[in-house]
PDB file of N, CA and C in Angstrom:
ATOM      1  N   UNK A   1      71.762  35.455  22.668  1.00  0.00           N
ATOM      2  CA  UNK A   1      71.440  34.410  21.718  1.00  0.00           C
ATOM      3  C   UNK A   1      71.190  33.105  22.475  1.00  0.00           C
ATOM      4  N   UNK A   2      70.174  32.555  22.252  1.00  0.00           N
ATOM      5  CA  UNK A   2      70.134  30.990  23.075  1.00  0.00           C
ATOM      6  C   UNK A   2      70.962  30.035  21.997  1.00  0.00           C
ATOM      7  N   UNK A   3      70.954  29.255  22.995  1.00  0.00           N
ATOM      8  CA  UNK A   3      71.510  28.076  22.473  1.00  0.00           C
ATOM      9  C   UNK A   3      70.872  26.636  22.362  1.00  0.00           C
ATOM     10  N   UNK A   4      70.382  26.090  21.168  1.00  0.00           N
ATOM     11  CA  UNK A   4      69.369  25.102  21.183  1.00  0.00           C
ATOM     12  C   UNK A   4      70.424  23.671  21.098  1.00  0.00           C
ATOM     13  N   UNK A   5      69.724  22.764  21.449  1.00  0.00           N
ATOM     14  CA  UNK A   5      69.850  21.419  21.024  1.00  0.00           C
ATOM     15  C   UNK A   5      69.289  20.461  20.319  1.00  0.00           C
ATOM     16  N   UNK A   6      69.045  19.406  19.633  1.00  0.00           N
ATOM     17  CA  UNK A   6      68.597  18.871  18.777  1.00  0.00           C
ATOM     18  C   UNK A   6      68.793  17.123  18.930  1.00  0.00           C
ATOM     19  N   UNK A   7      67.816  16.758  19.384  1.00  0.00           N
ATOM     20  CA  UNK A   7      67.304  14.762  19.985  1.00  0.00           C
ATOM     21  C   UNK A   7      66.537  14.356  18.522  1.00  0.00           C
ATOM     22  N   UNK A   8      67.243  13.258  18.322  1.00  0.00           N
ATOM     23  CA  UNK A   8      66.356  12.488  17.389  1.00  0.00           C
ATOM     24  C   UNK A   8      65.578  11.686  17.972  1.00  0.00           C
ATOM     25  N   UNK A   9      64.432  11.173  17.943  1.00  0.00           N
ATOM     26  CA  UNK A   9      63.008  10.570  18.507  1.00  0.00           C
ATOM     27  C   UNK A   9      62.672  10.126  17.531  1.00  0.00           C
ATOM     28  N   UNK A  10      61.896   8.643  17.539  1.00  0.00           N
ATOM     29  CA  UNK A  10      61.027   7.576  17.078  1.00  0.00           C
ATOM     30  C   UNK A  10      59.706   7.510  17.804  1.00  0.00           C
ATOM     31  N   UNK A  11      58.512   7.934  17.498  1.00  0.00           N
ATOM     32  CA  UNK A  11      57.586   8.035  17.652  1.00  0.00           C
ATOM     33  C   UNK A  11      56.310   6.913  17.361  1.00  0.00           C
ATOM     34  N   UNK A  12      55.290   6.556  17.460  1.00  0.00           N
ATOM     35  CA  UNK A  12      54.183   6.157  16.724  1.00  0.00           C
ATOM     36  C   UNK A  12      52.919   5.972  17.389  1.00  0.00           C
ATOM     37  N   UNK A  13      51.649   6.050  16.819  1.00  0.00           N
ATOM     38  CA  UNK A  13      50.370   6.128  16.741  1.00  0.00           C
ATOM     39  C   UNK A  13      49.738   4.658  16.339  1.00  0.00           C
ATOM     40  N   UNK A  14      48.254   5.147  16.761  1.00  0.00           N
ATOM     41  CA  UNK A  14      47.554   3.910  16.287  1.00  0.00           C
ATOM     42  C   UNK A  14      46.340   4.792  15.245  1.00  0.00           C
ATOM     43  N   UNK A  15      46.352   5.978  15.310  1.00  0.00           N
ATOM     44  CA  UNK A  15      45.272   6.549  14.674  1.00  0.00           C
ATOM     45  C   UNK A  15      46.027   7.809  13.246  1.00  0.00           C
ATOM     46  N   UNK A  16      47.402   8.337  13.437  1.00  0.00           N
ATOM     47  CA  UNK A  16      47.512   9.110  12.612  1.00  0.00           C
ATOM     48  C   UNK A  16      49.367   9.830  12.506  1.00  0.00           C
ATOM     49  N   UNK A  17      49.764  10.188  11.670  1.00  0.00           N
ATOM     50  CA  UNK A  17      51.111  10.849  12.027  1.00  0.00           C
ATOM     51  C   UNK A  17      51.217  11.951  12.626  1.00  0.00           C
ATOM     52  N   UNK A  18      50.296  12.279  12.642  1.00  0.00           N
ATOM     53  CA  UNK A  18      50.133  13.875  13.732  1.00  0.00           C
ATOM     54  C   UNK A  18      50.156  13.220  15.200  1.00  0.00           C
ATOM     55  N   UNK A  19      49.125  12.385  15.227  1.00  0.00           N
ATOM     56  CA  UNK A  19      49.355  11.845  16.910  1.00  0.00           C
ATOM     57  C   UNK A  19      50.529  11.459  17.062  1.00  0.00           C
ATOM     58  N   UNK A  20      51.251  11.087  16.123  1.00  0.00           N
ATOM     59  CA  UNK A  20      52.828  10.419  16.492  1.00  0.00           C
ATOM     60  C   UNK A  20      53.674  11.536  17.019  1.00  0.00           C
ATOM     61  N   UNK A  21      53.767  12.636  16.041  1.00  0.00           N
ATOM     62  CA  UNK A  21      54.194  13.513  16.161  1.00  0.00           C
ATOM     63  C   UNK A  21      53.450  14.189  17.881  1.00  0.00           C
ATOM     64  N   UNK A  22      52.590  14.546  17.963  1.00  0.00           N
ATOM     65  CA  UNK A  22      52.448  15.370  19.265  1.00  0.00           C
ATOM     66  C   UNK A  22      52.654  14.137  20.126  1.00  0.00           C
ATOM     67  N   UNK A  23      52.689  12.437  20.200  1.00  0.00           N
ATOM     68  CA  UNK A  23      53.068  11.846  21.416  1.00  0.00           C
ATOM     69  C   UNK A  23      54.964  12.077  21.071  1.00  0.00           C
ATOM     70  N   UNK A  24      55.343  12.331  20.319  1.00  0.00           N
ATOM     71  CA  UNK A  24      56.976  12.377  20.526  1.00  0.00           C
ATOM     72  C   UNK A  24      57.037  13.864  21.494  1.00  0.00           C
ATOM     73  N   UNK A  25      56.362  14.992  21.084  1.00  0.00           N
ATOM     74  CA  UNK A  25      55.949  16.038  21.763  1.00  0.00           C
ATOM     75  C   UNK A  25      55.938  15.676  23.198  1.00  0.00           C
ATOM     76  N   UNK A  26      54.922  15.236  23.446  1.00  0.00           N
ATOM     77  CA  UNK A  26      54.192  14.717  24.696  1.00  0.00           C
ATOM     78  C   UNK A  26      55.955  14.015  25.764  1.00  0.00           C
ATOM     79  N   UNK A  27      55.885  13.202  24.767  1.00  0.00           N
ATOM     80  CA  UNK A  27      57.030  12.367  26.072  1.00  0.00           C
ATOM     81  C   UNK A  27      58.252  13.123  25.840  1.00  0.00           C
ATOM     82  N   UNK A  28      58.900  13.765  24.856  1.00  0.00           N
ATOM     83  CA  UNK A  28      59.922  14.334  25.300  1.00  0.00           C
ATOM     84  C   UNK A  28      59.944  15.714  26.335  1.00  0.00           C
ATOM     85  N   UNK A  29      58.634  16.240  26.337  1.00  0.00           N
ATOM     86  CA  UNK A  29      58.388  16.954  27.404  1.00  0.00           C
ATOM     87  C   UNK A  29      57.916  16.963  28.910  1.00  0.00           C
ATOM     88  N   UNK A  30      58.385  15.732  29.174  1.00  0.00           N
ATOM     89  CA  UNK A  30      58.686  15.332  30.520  1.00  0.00           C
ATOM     90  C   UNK A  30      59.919  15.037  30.901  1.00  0.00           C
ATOM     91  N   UNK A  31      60.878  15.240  30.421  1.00  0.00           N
ATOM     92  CA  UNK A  31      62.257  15.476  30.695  1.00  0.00           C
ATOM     93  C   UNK A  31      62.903  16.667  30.148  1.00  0.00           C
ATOM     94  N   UNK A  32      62.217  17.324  29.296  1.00  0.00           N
ATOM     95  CA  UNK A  32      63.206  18.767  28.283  1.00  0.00           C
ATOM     96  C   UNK A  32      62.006  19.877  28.737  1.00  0.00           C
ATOM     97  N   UNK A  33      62.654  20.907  28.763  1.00  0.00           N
ATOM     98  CA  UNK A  33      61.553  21.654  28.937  1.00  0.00           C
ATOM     99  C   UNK A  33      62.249  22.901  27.370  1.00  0.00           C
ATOM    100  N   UNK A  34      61.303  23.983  27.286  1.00  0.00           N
ATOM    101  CA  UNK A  34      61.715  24.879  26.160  1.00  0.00           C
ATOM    102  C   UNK A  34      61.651  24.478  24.735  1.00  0.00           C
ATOM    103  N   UNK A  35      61.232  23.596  24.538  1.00  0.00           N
ATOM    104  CA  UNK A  35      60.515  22.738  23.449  1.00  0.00           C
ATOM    105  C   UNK A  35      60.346  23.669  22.786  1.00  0.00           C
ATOM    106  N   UNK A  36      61.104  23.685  21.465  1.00  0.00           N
ATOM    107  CA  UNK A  36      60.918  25.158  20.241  1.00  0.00           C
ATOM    108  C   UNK A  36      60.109  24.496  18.926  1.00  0.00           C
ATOM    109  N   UNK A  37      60.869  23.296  18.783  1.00  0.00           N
ATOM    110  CA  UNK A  37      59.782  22.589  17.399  1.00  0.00           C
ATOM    111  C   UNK A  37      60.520  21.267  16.923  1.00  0.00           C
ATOM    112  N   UNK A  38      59.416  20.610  15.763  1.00  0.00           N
ATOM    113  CA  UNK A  38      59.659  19.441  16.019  1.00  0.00           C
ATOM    114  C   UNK A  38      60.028  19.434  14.296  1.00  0.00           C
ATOM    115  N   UNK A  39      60.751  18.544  13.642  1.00  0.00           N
ATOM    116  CA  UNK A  39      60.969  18.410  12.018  1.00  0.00           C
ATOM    117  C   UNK A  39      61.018  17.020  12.172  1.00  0.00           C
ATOM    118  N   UNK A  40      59.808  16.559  11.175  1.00  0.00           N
ATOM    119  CA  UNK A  40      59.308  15.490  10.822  1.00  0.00           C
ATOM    120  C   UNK A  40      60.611  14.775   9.353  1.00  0.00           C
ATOM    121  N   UNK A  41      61.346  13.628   9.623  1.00  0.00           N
ATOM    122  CA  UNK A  41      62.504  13.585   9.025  1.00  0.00           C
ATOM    123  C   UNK A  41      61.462  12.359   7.448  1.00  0.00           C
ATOM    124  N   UNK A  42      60.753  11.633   8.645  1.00  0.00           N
ATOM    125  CA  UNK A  42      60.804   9.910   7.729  1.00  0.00           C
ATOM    126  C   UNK A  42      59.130   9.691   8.372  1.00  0.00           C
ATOM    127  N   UNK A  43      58.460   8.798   7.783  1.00  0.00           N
ATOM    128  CA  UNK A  43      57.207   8.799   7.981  1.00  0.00           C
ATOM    129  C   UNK A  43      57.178   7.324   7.713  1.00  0.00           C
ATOM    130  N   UNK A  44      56.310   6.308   8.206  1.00  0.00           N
ATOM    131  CA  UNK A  44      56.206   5.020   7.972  1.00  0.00           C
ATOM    132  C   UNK A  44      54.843   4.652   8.240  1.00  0.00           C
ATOM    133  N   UNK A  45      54.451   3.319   7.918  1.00  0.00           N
ATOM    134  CA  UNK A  45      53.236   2.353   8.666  1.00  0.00           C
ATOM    135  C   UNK A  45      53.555   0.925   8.473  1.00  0.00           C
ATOM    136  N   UNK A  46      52.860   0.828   9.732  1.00  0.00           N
ATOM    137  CA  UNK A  46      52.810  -0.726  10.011  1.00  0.00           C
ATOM    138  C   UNK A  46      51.440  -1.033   9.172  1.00  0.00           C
ATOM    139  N   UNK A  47      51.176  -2.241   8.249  1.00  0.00           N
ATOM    140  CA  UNK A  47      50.147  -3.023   7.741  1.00  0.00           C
ATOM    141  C   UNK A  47      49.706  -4.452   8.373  1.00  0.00           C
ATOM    142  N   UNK A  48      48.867  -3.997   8.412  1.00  0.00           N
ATOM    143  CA  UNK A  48      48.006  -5.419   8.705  1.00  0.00           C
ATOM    144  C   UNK A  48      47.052  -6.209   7.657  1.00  0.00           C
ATOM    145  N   UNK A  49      47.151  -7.212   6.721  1.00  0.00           N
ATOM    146  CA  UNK A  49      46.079  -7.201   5.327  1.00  0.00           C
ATOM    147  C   UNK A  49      45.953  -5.831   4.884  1.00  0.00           C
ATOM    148  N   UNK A  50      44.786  -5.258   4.536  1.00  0.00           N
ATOM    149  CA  UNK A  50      44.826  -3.909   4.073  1.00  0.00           C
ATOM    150  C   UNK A  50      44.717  -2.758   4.915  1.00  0.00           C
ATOM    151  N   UNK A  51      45.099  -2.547   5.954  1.00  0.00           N
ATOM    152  CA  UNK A  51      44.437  -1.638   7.191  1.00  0.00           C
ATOM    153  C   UNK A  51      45.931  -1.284   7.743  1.00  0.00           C
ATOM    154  N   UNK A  52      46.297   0.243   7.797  1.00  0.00           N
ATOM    155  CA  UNK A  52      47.315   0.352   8.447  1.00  0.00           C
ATOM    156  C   UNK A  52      47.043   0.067  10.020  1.00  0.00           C
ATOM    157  N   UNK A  53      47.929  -0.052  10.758  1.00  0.00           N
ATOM    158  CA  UNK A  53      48.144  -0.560  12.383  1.00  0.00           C
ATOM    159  C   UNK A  53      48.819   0.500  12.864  1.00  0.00           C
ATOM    160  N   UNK A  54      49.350   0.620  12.541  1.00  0.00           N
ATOM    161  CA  UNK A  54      50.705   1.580  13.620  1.00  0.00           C
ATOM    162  C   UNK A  54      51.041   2.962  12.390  1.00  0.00           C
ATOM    163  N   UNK A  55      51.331   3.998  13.102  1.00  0.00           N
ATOM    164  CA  UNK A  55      51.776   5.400  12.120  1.00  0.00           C
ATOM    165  C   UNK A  55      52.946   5.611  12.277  1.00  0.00           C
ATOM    166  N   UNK A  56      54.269   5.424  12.229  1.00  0.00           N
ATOM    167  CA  UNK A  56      55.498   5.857  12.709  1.00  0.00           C
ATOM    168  C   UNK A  56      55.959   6.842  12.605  1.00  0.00           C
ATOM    169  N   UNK A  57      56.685   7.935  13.310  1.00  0.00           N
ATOM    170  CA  UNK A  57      57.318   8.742  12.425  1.00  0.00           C
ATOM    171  C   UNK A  57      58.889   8.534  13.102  1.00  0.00           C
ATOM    172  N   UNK A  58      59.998   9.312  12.421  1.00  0.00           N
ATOM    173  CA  UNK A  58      61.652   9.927  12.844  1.00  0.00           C
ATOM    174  C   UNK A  58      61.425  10.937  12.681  1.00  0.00           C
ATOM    175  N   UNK A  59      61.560  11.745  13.926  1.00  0.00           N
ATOM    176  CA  UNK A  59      61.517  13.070  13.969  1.00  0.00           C
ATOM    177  C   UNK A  59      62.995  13.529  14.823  1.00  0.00           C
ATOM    178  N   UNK A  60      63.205  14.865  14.522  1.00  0.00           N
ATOM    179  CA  UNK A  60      63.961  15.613  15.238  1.00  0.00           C
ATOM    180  C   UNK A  60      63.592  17.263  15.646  1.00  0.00           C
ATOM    181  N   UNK A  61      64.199  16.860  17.335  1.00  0.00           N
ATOM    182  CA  UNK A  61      63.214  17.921  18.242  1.00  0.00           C
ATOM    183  C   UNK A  61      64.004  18.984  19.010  1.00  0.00           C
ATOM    184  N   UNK A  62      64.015  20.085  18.716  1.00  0.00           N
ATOM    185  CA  UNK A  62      64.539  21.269  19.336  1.00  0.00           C
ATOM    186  C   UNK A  62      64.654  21.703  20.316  1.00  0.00           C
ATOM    187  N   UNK A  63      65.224  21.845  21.244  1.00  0.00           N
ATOM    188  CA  UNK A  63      65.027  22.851  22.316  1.00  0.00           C
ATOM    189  C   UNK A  63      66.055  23.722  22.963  1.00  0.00           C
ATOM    190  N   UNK A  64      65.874  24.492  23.911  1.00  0.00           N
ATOM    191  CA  UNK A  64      66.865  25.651  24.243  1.00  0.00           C
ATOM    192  C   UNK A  64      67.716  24.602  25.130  1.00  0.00           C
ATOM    193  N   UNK A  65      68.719  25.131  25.331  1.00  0.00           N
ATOM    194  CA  UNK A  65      69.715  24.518  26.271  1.00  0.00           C
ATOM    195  C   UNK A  65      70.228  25.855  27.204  1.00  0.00           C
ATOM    196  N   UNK A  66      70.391  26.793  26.918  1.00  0.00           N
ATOM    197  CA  UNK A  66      71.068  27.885  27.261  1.00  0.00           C
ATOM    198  C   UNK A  66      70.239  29.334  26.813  1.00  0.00           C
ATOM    199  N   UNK A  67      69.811  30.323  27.154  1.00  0.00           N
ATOM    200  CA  UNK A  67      69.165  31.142  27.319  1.00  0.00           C
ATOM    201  C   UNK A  67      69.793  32.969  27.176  1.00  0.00           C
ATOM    202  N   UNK A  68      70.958  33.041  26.076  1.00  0.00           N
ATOM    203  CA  UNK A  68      71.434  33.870  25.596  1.00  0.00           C
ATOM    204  C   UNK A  68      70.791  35.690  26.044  1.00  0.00           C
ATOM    205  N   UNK A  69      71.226  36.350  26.489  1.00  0.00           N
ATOM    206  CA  UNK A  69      71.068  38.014  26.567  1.00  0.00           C
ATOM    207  C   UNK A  69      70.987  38.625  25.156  1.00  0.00           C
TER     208      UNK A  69
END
């Protein structure tokens, strides 16, 4: 059975919540490796007059820690 762990991450974009989401992807996978999946908790935007600016998300991100038989 493996054994996973679970990082909460703050993310954000200038174009979309998916990019937020794969840059939380992106940078937590330069220190974690085994990256199983990501659960999108809270979703936000930054406004500017009428035009969003920024995409935010709170996510929480999975990965193995231990590698079970």
């Amino acid at each position: 059975m493996d054994i996973l762990k679970v990082i909460e991450v703050l993310a954000e974009s200038d174009t979309s919540w998916e990019d937020a989401a794969q840059n939380a992807v992106k940078k937590v996978a330069k220190s974690v490796t085994h990256i199983k999946s990501i659960y999108v908790n809270e979703m936000s935007a930054c406004v500017d007059g009428d035009k969003i600016v920024k995409y935010r998300i709170n996510a929480k991100i999975s990965f193995v820690v231990n590698r079970g038989s």
